[in-house]
C-alpha atoms as a PDB file:
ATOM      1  CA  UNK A   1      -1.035  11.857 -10.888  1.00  0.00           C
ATOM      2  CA  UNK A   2      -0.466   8.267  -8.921  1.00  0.00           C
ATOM      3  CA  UNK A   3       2.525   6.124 -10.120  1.00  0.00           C
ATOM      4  CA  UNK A   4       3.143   2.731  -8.697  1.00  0.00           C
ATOM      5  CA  UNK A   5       6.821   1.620  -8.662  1.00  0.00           C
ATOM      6  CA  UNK A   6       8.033  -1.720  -6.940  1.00  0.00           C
ATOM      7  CA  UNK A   7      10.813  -1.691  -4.977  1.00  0.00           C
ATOM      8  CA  UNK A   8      12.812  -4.250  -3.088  1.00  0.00           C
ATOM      9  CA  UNK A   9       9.827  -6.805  -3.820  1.00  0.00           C
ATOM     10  CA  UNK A  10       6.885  -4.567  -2.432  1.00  0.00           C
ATOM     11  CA  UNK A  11       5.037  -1.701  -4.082  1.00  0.00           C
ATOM     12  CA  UNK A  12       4.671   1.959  -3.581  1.00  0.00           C
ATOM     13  CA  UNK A  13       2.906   4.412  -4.943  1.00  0.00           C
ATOM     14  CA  UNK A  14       3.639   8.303  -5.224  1.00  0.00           C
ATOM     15  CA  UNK A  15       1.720  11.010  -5.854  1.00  0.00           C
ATOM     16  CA  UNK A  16       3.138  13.684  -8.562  1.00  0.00           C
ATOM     17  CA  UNK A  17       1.519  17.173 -10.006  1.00  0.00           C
ATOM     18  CA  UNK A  18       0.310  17.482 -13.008  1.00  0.00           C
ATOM     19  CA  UNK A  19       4.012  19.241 -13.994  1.00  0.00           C
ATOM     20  CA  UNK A  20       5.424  15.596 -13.089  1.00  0.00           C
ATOM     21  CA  UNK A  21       6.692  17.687  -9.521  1.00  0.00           C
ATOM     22  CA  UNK A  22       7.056  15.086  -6.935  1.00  0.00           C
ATOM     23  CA  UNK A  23       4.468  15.803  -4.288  1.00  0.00           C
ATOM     24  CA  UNK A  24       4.493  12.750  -1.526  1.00  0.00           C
ATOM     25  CA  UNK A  25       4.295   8.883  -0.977  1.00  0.00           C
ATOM     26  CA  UNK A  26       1.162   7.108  -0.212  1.00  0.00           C
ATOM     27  CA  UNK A  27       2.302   4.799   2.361  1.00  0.00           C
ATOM     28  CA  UNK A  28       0.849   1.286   2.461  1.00  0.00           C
ATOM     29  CA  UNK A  29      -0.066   0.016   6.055  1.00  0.00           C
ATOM     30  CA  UNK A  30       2.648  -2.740   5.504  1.00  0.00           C
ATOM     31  CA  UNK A  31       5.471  -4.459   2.939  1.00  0.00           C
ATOM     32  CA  UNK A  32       2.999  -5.735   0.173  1.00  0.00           C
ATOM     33  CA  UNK A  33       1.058  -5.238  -3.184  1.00  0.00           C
ATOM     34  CA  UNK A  34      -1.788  -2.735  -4.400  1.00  0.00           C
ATOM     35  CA  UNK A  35      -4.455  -5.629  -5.453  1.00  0.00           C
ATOM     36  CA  UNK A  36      -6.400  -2.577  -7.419  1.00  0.00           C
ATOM     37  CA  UNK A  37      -7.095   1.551  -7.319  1.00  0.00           C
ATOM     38  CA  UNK A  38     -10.313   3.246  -8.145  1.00  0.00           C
ATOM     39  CA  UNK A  39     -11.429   6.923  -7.762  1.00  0.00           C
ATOM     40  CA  UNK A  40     -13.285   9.373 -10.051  1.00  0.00           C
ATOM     41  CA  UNK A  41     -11.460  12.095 -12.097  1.00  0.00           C
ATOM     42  CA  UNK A  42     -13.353  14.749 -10.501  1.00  0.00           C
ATOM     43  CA  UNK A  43     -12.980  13.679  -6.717  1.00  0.00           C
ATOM     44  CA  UNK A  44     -10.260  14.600  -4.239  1.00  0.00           C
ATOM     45  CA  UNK A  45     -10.419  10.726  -3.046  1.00  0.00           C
ATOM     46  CA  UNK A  46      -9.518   7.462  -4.253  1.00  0.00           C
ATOM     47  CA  UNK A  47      -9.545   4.075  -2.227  1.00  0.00           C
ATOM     48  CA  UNK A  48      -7.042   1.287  -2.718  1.00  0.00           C
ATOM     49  CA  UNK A  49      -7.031  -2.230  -1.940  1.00  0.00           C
ATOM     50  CA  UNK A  50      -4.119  -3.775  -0.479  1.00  0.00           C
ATOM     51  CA  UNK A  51      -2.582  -7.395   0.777  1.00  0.00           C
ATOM     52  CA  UNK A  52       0.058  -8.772   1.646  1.00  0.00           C
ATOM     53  CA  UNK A  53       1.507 -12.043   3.752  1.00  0.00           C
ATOM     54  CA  UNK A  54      -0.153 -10.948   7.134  1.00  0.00           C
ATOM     55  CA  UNK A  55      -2.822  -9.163   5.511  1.00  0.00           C
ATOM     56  CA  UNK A  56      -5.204 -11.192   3.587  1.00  0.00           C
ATOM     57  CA  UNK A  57      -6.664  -8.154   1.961  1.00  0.00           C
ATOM     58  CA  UNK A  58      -7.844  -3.970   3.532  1.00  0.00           C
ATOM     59  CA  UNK A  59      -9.422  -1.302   1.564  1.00  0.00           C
ATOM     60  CA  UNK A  60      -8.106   2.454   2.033  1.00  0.00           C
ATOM     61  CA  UNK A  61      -9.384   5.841   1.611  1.00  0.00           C
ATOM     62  CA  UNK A  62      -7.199   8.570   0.601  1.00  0.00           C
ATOM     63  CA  UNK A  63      -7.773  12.266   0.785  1.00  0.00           C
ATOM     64  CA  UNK A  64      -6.273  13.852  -1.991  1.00  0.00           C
ATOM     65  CA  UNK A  65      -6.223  17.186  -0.321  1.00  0.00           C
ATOM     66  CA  UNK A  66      -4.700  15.928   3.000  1.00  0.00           C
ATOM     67  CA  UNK A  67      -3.108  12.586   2.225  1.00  0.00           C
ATOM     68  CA  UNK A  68      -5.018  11.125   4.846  1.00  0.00           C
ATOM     69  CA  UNK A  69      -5.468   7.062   4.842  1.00  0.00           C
ATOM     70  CA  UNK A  70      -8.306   5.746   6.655  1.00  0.00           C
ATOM     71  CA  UNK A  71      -8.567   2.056   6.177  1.00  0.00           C
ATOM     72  CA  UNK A  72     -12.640   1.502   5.563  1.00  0.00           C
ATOM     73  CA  UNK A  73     -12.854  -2.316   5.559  1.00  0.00           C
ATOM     74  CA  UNK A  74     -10.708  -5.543   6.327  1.00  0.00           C
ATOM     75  CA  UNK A  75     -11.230  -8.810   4.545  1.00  0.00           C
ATOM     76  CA  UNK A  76     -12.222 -11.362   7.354  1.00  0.00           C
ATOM     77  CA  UNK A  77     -11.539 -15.041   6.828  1.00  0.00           C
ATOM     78  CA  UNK A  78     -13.592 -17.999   8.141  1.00  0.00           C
ATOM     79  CA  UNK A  79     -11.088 -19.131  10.865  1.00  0.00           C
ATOM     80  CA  UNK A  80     -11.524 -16.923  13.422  1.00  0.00           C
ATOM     81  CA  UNK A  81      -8.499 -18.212  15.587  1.00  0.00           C
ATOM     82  CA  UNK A  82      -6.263 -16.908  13.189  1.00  0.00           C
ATOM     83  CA  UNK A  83      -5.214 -12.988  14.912  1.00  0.00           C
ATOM     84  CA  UNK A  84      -2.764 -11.411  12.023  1.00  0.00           C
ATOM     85  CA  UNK A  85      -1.506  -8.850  14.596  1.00  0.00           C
ATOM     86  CA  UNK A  86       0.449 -11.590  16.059  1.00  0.00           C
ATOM     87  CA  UNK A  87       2.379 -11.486  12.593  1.00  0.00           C
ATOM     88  CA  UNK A  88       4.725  -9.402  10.885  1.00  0.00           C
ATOM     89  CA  UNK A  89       6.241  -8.968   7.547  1.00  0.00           C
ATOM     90  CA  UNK A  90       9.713  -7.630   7.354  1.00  0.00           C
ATOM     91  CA  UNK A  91      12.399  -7.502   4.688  1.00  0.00           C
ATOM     92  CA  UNK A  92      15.750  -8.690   5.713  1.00  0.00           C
ATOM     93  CA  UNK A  93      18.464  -7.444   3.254  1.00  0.00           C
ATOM     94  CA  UNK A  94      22.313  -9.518   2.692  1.00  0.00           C
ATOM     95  CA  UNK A  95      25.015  -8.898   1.046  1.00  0.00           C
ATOM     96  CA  UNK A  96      26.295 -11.973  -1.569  1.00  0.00           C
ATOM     97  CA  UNK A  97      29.192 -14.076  -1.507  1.00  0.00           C
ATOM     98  CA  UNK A  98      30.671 -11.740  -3.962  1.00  0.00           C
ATOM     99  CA  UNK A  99      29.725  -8.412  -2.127  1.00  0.00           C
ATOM    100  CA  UNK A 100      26.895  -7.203  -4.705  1.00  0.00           C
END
């Protein structure tokens, strides 16, 4: 089973047995959002799409078996000039006047 929790303003998701047993995370290339999932009930893969502020939108393949990622395609957008590896995206935590 997949479950998709959001956490400190990104999402996850983790992968449980069918006993609700914790079995690992699927770890998204980045801080940012699953767009959408699809995969057949009878197939050890699934493929996720994912974006976020430096990533205008990748598609993943996961291995069920292995929990392998393999990205399989990268949105492109029409200015070139733009190179998102010259960007990052990184959460930056403080505490509040009052400590909470």
């Amino acid at each position: 089973m997949l479950a998709v929790y959001e956490q400190d303003a990104s999402q996850h998701i983790k992968v449980f047995d069918l006993k609700g047993n914790f079995k690992t995370n699927i770890e998204f290339p980045g801080i940012g959002s699953l767009v959408s999932a699809s995969g057949e009930h009878d197939s050890s893969e699934f493929i996720f799409k994912f974006n976020s502020f430096t990533d205008p939108g990748s598609m993943h393949l996961v291995d069920m078996d292995t929990f392998t990622i393999e990205k399989i395609h990268q949105t492109e957008l029409s200015d070139k000039s733009i190179n998102y590896d010259d960007y990052i995206t990184d959460q930056i935590f403080y505490p509040s006047k009052d400590g909470t």
